[in-house]
Protein backbone atom coordinates (compact mmCIF):
# COMPACT_ATOMS: atom_id res chain seq x y z
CA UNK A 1 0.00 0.00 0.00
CA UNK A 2 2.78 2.13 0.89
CA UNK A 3 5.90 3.26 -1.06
CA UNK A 4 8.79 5.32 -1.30
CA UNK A 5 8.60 8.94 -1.95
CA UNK A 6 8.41 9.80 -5.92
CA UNK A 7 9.52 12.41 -8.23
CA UNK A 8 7.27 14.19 -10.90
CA UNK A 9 8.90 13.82 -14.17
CA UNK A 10 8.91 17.18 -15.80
CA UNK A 11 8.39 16.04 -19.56
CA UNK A 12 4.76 14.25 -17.84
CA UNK A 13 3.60 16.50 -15.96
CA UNK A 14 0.76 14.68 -14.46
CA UNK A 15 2.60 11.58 -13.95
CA UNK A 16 4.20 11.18 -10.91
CA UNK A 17 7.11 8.29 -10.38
CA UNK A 18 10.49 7.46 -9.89
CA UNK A 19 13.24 4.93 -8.52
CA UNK A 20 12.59 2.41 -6.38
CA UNK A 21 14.61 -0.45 -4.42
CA UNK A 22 12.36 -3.30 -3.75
CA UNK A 23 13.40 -3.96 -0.14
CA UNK A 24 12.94 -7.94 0.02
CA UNK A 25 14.81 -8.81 -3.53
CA UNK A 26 16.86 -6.14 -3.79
CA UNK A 27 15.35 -5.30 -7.20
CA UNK A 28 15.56 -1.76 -8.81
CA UNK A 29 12.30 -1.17 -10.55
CA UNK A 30 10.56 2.37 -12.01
CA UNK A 31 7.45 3.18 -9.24
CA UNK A 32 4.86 5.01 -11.06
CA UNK A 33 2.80 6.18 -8.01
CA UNK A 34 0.51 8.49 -9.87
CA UNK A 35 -0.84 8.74 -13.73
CA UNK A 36 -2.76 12.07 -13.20
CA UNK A 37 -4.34 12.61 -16.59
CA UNK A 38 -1.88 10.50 -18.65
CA UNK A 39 -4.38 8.62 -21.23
CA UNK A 40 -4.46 4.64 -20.11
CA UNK A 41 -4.86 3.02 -23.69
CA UNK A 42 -2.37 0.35 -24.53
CA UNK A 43 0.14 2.44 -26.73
CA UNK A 44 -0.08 5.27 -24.36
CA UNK A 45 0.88 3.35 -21.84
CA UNK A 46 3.94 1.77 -23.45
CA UNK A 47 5.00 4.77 -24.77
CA UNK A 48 4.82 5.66 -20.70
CA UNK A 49 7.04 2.53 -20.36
CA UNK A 50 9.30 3.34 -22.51
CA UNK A 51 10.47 7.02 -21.42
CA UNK A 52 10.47 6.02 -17.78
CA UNK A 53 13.14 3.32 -18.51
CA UNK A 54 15.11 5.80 -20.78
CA UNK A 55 15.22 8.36 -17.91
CA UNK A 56 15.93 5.13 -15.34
CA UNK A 57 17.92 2.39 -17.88
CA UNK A 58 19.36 0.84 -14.33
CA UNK A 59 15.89 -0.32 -13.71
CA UNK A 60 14.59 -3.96 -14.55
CA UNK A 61 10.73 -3.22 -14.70
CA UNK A 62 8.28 -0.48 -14.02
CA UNK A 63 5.46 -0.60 -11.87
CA UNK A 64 2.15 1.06 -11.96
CA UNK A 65 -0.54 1.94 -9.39
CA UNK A 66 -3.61 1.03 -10.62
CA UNK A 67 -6.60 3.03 -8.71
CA UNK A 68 -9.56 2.18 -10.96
CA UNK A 69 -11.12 -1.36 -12.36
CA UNK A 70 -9.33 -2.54 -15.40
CA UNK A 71 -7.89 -5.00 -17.46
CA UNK A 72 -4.17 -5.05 -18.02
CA UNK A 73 -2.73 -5.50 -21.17
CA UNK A 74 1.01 -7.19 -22.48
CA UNK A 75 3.45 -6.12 -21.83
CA UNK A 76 1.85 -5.16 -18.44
CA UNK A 77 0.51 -8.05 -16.10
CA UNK A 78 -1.19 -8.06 -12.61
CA UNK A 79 1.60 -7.60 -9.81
CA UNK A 80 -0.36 -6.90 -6.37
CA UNK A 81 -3.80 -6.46 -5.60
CA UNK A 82 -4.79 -4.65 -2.43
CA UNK A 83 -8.16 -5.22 -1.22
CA UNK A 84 -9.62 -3.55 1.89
CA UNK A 85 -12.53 -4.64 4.80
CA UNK A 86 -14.04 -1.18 6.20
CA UNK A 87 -16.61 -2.48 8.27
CA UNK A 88 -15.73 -6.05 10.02
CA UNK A 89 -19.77 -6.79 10.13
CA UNK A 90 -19.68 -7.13 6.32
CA UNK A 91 -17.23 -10.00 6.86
CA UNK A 92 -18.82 -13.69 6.78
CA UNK A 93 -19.33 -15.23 10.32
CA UNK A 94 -16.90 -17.63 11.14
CA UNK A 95 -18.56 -20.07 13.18
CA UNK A 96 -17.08 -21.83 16.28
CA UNK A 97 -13.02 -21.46 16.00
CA UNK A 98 -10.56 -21.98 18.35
CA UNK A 99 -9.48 -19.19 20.58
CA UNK A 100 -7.90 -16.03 19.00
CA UNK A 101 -5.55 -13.77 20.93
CA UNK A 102 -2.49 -11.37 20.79
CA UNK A 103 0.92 -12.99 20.59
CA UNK A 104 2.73 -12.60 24.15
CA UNK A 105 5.86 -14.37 25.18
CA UNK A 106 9.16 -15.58 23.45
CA UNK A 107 7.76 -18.90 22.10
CA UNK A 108 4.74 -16.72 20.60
CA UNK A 109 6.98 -14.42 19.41
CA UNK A 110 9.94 -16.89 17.68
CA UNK A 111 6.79 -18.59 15.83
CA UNK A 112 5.24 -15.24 14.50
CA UNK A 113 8.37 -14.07 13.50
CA UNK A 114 9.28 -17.12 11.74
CA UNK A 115 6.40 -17.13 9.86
CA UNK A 116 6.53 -13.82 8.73
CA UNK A 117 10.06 -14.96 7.09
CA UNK A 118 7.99 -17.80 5.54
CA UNK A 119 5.28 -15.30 4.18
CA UNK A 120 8.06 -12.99 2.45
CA UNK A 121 10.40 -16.11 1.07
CA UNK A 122 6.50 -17.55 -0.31
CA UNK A 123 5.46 -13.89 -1.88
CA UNK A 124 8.85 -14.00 -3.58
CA UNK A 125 8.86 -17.32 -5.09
CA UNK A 126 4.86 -16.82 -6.27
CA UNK A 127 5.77 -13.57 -7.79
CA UNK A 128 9.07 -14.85 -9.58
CA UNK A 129 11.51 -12.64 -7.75
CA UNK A 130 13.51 -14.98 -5.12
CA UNK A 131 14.01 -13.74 -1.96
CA UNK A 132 16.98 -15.16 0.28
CA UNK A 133 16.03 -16.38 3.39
CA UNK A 134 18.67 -14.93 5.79
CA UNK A 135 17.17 -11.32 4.34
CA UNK A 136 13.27 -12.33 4.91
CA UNK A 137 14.43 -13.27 8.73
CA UNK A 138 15.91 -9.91 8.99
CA UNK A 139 12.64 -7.90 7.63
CA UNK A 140 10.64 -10.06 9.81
CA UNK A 141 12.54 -8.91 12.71
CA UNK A 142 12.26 -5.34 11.97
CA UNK A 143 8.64 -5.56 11.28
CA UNK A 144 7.79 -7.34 14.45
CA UNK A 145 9.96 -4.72 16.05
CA UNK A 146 7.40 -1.68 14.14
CA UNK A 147 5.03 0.06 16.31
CA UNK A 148 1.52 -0.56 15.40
CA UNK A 149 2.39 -4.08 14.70
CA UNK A 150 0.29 -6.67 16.38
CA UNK A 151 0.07 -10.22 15.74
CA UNK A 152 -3.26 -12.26 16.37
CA UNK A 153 -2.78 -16.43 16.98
CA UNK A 154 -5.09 -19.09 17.05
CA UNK A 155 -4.23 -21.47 19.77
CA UNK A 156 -5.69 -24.99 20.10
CA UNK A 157 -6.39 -26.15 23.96
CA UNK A 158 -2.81 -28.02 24.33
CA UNK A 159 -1.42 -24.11 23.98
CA UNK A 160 -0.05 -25.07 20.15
CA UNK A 161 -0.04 -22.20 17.97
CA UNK A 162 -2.01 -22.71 15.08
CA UNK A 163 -1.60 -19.47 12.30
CA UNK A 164 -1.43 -15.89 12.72
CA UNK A 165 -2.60 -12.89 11.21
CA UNK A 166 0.01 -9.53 11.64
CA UNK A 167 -1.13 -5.84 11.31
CA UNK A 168 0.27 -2.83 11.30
CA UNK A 169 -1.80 -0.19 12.46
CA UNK A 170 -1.29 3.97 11.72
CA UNK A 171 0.27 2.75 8.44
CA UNK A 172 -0.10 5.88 5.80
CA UNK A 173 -0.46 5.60 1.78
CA UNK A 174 1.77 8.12 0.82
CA UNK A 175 -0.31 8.71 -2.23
CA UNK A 176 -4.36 9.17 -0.78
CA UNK A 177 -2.81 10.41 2.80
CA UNK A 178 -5.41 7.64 4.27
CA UNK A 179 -3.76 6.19 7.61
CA UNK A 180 -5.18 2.17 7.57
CA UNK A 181 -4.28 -0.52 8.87
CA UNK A 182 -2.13 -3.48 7.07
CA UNK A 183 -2.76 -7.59 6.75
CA UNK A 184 0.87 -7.72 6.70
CA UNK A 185 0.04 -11.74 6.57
CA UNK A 186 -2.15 -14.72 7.59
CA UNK A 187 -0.46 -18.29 8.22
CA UNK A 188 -2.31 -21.28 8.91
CA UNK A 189 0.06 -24.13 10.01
CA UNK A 190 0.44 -27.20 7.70
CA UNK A 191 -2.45 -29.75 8.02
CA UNK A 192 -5.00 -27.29 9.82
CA UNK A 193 -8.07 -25.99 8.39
CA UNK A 194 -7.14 -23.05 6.42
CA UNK A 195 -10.13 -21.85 5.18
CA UNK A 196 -12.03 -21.50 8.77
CA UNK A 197 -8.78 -19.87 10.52
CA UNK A 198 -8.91 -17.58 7.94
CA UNK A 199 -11.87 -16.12 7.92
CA UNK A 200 -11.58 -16.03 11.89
CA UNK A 201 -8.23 -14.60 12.11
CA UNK A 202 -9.59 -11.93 8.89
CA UNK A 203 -12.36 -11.05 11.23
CA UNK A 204 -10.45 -10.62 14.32
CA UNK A 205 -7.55 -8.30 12.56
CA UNK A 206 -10.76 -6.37 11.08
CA UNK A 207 -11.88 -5.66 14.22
CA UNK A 208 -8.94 -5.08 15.85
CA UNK A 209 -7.93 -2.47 13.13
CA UNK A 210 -12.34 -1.01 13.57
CA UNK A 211 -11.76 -0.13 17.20
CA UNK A 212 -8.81 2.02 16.11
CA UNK A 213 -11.51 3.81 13.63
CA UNK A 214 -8.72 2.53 10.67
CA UNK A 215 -10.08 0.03 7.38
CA UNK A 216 -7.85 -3.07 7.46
CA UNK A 217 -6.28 -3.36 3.67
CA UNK A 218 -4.53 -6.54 2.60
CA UNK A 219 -2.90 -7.74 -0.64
CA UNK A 220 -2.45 -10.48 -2.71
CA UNK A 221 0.64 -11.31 -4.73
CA UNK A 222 0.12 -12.28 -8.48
CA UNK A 223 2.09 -14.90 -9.81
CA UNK A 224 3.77 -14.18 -13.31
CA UNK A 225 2.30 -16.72 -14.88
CA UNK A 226 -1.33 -16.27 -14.34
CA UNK A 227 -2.97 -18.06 -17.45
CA UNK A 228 -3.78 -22.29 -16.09
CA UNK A 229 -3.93 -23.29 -19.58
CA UNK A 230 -0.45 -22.30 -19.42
CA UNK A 231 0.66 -23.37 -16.63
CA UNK A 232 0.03 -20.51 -14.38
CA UNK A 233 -1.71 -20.09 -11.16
CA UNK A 234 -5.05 -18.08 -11.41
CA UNK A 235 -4.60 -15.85 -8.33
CA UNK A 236 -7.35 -13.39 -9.67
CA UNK A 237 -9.71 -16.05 -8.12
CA UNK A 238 -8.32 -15.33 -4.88
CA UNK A 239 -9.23 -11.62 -5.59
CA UNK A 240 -12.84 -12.54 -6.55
CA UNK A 241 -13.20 -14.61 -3.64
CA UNK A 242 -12.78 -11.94 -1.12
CA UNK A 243 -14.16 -9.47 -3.18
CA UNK A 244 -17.58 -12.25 -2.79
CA UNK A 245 -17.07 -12.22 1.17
CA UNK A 246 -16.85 -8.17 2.06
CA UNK A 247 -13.55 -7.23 0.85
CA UNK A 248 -13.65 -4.00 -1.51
CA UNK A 249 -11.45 -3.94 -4.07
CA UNK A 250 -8.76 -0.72 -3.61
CA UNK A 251 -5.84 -0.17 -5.95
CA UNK A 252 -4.00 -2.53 -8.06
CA UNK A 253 -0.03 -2.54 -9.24
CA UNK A 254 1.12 -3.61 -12.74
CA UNK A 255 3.90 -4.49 -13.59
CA UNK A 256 6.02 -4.38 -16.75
CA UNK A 257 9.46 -5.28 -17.67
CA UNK A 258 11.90 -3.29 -18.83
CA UNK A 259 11.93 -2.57 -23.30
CA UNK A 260 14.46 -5.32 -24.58
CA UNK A 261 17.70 -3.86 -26.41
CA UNK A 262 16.15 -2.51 -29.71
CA UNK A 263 12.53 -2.40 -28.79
CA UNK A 264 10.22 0.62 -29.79
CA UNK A 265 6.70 2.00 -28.43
């Protein structure tokens, strides 16, 4: 939801973007945070492409905030779609589940954080941009070290942990000024029932996030590949899913590589 600050480009004047470092991979991409005006047809948008990556050759992609419904076209593909819960009532009930509360303790706390470096070494893989595991431990330690953040587990009667859903609270989108709060991630342990933690764990961040008068905004990481006849995994389904069980649909990033040696709008 968040990102670095941009630069307005001064031949585009509505069009506000510039470098970015992804912070997990390392990656240096072109962060287009704002299209003002700038016409969103196919060739107007590759033309876009095109004079960002002249201006910033160092980086390997662009990507584009999205604020409106639509359909990307090649070269651009899904990247990240962030989906938000305003009002925790509009959430389906999740029946009986087994006790939710805050994290508290070091054996809470080792397990959270370890499955927060699970979360970012998984978004990496399904989005085809590795990320090492030594760095994902180290941004799961400084996120659980954030203030704001709070981590909700499930917790059977023997006291074993069974998944966890993170938020951070007062987060700010540097581009709407809205101050929400982030489904940094939800982890159901292997063999458990995912879909009923879940929904109780979505609930309980919702509310937790309601009481603070913030929406709770989540996202969900496209894989590049997104076509099954290909291959691919179709994680639009995931969108339309929560979209079906009162999640609103918020902003969207594209993404695009970078134009190959020769290659012209």
């Amino acid at each position: 939801m968040t990102a670095p600050a941009s630069h307005a480009l001064a031949d585009l004047s509505d069009v506000v973007a510039g470098p970015y470092t992804e912070p997990l991979t390392g990656e240096r991409l072109v962060l287009v945070q704002d299209l003002g005006d700038h016409p969103t047809d196919p060739a107007s948008l590759d033309r876009l492409r095109h004079a960002l990556h002249t201006r910033h050759p160092e980086a390997t992609a662009t990507l584009l905030r999205v604020a409106r419904p639509a359909t990307p076209h090649p070269p651009w593909r899904r990247h990240l779609t962030y989906v938000r819960c305003p009002d925790p009532a509009a959430l389906p009930d999740p029946g009986p589940h087994p006790p939710i509360r805050p994290a508290a303790g070091p054996a809470d706390d080792e397990q959270v954080r370890a499955w927060l470096a699970q979360a970012f070494v998984n978004g990496g893989a399904d989005s085809g941009t590795p990320v090492p595991p030594d760095t994902a431990r180290d941004i799961a330690a400084d996120l659980y070290r954030r203030p704001g953040r709070v981590s909700l587990v499930a917790q059977e009667p023997t006291g074993r942990l069974l998944g966890h859903a993170t938020v951070l609270t007062g987060a700010a989108d540097e581009t709407t000024g809205e101050t929400y709060g982030e489904l940094v991630d939800i982890l159901i342990a292997p063999g458990e029932p995912v879909g009923p933690l879940t929904a109780a764990l979505s609930r309980a961040a919702a509310l937790h996030c309601h009481a603070q008068g913030q929406p709770l905004v989540g996202n969900v990481v496209h894989t590049p590949c997104q076509d099954p006849a290909a291959g691919g995994r179709d994680t639009w389904r995931i969108v339309t899913r929560l979209l079906a069980h009162g999640w609103r649909l918020d902003h969207e990033y594209w993404r695009a590589e970078a134009p190959r040696p020769g290659e012209t709008p």
